[in-house]
C-alpha atoms as a PDB file:
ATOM      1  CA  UNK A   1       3.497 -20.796 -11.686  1.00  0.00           C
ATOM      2  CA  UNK A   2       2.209 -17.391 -11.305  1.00  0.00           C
ATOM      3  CA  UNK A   3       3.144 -14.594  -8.464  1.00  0.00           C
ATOM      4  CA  UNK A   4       0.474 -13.555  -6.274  1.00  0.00           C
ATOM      5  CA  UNK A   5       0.491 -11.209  -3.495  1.00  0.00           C
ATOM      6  CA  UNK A   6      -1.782 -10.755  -0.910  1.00  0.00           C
ATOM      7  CA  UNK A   7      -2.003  -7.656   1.814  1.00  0.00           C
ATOM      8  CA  UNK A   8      -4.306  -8.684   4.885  1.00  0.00           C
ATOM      9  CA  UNK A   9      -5.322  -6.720   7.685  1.00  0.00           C
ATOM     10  CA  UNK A  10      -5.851  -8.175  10.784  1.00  0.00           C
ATOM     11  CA  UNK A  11      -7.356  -7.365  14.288  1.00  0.00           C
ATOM     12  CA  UNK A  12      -4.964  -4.646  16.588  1.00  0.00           C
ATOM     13  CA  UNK A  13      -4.891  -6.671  19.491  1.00  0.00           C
ATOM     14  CA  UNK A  14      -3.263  -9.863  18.080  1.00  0.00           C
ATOM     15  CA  UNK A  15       0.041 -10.368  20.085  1.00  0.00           C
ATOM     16  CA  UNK A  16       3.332 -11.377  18.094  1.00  0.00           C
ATOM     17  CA  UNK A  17       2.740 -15.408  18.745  1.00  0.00           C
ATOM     18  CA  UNK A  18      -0.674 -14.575  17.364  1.00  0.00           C
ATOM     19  CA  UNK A  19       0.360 -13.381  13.992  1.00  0.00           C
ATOM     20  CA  UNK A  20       3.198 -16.335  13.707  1.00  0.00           C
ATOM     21  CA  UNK A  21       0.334 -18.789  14.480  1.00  0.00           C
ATOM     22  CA  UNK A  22      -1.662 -17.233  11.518  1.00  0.00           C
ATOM     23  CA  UNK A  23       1.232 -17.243   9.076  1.00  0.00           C
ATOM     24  CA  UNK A  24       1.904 -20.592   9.382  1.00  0.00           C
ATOM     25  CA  UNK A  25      -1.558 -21.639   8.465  1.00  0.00           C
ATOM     26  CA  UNK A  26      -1.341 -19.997   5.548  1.00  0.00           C
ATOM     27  CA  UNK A  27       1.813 -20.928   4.848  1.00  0.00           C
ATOM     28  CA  UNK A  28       1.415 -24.453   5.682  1.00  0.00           C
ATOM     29  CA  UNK A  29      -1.608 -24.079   3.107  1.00  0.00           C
ATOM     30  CA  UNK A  30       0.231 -22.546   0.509  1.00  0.00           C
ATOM     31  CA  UNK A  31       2.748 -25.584   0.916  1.00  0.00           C
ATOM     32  CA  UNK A  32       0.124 -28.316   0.537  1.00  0.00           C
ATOM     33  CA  UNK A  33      -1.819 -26.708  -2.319  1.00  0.00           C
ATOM     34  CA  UNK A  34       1.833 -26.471  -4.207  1.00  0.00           C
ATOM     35  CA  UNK A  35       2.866 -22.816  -3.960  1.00  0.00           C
ATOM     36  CA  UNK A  36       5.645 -21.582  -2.888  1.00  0.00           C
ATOM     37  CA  UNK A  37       6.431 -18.630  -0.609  1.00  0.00           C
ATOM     38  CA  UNK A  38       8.971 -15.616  -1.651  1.00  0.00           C
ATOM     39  CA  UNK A  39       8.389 -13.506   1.355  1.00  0.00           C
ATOM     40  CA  UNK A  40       6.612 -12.848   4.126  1.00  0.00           C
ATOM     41  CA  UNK A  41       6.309  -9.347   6.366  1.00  0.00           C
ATOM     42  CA  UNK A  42       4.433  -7.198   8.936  1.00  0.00           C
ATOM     43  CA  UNK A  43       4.050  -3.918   8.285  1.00  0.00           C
ATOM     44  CA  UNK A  44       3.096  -3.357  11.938  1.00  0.00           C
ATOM     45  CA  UNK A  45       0.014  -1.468  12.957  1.00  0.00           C
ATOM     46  CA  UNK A  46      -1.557   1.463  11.429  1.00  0.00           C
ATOM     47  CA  UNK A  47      -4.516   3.793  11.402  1.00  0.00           C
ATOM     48  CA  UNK A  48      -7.417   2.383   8.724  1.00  0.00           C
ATOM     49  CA  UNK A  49      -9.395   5.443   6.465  1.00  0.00           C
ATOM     50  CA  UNK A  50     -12.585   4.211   8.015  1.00  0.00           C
ATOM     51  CA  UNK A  51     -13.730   1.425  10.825  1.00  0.00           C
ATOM     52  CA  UNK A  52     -13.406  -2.242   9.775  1.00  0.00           C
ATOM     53  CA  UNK A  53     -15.485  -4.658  12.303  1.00  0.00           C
ATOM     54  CA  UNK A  54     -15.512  -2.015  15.173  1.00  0.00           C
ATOM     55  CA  UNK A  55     -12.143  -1.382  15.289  1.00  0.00           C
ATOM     56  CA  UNK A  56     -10.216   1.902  13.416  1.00  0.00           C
ATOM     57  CA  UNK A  57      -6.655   0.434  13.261  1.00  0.00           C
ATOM     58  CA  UNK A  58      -5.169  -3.240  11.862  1.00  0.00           C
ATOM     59  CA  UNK A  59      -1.622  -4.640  11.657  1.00  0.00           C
ATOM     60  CA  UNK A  60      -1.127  -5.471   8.122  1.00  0.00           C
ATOM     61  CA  UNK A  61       0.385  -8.645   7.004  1.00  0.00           C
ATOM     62  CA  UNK A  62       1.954  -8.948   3.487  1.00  0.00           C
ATOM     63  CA  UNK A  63       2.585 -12.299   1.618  1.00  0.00           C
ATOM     64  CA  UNK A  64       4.235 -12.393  -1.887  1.00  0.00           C
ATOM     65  CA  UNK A  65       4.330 -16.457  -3.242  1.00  0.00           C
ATOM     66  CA  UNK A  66       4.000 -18.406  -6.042  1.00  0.00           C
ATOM     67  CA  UNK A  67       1.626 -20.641  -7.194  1.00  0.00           C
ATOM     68  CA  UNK A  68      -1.749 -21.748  -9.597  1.00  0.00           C
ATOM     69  CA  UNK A  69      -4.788 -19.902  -9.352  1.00  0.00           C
ATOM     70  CA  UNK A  70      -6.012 -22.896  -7.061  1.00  0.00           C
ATOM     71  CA  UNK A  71      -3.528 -22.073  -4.673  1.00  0.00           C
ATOM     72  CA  UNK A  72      -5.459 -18.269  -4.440  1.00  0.00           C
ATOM     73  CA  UNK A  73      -8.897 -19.438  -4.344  1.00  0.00           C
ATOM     74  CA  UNK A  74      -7.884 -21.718  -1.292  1.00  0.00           C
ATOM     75  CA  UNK A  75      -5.674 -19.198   0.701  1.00  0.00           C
ATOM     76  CA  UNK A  76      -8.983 -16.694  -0.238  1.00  0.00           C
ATOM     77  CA  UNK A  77     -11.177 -19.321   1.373  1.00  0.00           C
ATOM     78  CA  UNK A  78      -8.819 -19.518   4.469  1.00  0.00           C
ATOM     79  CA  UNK A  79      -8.191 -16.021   4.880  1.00  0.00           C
ATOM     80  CA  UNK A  80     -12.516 -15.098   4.985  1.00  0.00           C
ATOM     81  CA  UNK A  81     -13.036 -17.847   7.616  1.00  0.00           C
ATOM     82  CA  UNK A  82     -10.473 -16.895   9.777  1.00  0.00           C
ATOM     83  CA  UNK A  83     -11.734 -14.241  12.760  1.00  0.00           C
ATOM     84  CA  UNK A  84      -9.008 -12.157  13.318  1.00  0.00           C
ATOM     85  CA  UNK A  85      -8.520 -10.802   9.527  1.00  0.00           C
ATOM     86  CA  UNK A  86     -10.594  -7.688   8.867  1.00  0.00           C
ATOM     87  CA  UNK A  87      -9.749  -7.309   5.129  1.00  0.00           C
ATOM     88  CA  UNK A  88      -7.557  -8.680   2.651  1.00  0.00           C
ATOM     89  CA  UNK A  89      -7.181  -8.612  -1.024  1.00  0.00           C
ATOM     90  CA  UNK A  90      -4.715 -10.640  -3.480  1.00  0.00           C
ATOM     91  CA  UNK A  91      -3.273  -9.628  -6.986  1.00  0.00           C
ATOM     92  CA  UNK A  92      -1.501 -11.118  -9.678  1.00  0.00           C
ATOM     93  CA  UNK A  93       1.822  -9.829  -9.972  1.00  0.00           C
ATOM     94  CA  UNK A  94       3.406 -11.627 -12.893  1.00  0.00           C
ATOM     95  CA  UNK A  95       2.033 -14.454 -15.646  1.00  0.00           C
ATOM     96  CA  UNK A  96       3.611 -17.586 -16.210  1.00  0.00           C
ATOM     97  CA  UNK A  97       7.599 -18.547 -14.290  1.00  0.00           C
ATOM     98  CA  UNK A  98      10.039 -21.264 -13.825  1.00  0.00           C
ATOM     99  CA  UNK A  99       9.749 -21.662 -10.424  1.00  0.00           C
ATOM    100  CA  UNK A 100      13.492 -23.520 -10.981  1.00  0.00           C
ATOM    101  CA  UNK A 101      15.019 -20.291 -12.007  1.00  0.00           C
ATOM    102  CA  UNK A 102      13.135 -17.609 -10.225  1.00  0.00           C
ATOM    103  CA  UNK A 103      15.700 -15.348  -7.774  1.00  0.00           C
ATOM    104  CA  UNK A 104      13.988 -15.339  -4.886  1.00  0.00           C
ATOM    105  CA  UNK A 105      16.584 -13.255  -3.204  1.00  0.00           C
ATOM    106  CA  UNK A 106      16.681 -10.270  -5.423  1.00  0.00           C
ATOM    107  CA  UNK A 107      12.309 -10.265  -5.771  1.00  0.00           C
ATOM    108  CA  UNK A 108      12.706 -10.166  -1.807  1.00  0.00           C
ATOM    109  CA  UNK A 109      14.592  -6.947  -2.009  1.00  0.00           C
ATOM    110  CA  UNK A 110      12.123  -5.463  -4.226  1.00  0.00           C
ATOM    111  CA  UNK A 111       9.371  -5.227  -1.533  1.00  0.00           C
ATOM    112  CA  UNK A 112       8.444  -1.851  -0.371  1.00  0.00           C
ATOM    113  CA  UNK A 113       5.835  -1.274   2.130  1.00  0.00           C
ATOM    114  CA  UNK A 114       3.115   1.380   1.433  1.00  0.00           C
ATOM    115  CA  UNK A 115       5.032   2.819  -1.577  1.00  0.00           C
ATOM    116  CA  UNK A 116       8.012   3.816  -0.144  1.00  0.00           C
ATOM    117  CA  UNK A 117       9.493   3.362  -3.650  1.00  0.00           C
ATOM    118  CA  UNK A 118      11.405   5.980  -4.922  1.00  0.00           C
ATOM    119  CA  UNK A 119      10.915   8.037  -7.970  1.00  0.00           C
ATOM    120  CA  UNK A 120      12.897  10.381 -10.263  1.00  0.00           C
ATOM    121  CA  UNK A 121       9.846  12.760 -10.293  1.00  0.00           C
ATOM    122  CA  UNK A 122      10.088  13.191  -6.813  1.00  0.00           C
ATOM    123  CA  UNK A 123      13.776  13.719  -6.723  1.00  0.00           C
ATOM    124  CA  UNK A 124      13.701  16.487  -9.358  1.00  0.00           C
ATOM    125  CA  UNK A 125      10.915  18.173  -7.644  1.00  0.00           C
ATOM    126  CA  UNK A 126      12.761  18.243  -4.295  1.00  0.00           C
ATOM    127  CA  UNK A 127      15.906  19.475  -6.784  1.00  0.00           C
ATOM    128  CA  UNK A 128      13.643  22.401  -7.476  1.00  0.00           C
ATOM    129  CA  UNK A 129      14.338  21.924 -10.871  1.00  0.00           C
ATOM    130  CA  UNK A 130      10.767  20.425 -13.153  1.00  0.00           C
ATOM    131  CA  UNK A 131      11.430  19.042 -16.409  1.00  0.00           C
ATOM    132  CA  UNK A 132      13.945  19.694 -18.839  1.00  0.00           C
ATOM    133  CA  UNK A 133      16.195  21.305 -16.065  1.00  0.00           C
ATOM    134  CA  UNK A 134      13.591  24.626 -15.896  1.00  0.00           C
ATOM    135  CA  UNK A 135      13.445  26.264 -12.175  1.00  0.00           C
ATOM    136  CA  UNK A 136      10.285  25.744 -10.835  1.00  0.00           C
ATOM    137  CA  UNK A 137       8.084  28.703 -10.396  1.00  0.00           C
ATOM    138  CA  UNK A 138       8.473  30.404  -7.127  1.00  0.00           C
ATOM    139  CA  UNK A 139       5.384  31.171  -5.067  1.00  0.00           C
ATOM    140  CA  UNK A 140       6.066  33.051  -2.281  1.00  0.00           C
ATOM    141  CA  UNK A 141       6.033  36.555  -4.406  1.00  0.00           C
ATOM    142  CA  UNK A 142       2.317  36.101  -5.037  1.00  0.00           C
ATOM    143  CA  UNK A 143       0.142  39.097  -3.748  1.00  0.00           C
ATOM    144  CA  UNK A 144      -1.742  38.653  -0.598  1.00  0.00           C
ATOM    145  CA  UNK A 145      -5.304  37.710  -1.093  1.00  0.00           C
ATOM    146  CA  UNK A 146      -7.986  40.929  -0.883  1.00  0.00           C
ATOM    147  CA  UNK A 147     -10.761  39.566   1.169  1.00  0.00           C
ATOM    148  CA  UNK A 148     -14.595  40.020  -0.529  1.00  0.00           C
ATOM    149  CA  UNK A 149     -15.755  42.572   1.740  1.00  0.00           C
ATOM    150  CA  UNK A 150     -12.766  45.067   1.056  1.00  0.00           C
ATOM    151  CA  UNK A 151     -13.308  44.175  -3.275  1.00  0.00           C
ATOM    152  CA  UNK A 152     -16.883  45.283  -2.624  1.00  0.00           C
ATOM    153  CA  UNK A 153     -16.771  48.439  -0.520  1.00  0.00           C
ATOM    154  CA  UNK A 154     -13.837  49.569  -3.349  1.00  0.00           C
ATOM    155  CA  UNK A 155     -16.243  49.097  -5.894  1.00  0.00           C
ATOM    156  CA  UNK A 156     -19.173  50.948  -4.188  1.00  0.00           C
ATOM    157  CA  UNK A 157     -17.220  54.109  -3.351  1.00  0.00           C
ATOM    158  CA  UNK A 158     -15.974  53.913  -7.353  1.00  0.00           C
ATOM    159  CA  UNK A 159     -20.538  54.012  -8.295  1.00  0.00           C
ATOM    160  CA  UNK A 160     -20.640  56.591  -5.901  1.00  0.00           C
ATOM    161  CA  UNK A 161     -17.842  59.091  -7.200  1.00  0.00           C
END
């Protein structure tokens, strides 16, 4: 098996029972086709970068599973019929696994909505400290910017003397 996972977005105005109703079918999908599901999670509602079907925010749903590329191509099929989902998009996470030995638990933990992941770059950089232990360069002793105007009348009175 292969694991796949899939962020949808999906109409504001859905209530809670709406967005249960729509994970089971694709869950109960996923189930028949011969996947299985790691995790599933809403990432609650948020403000879109530009309007999707008249509307300018979504609730985004996330679904991580396993399963054949069959298993996709149907959920894909599913997902584009069904009215309230304004976008979605799938991606292969991993190539062949044992589904028998796969640690469902611990890939659970792993899942971090909109990149909340943490990074040593980040952490050095809030340190103050770049690579290699060096102190950052300090900006705040930079000279005030001249505006145009003042630059030009400067040079005119040099011509003139």
């Amino acid at each position: 098996m292969i694991k796949y996972e899939t962020l949808m977005v999906v109409r504001p105005d859905l209530t809670d029972e709406e967005i249960g109703d729509l994970h089971g079918k694709v869950a109960k999908r996923l189930a028949d086709k011969g996947g299985m599901e790691i995790a599933f999670q809403n990432w609650g509602k948020r403000k879109l970068a530009y309007e999707l079907k008249d509307n300018m925010k979504g609730v985004y749903l996330y679904w991580r599973y396993l399963g054949l590329g069959t298993v996709v191509a149907d959920i894909e099929r599913q997902l584009s019929i069904l009215e309230p989902c304004l976008r979605f998009i799938t991606v292969r996470l991993d190539g062949p696994i044992d589904a028998t030995s796969f640690d469902f638990e611990a890939d659970r933990a792993g899942i971090n909505p909109f990149g909340a992941r943490k990074s040593a770059r980040s952490d050095e950089r809030r340190d103050g400290f770049g690579e290699e232990g060096r102190e950052t360069p300090v900006v705040a002793d930079a000279p005030e910017a001249v505006p145009a105007v003042a630059v030009a009348q400067e040079a005119k009175a040099g011509e003139e003397a």
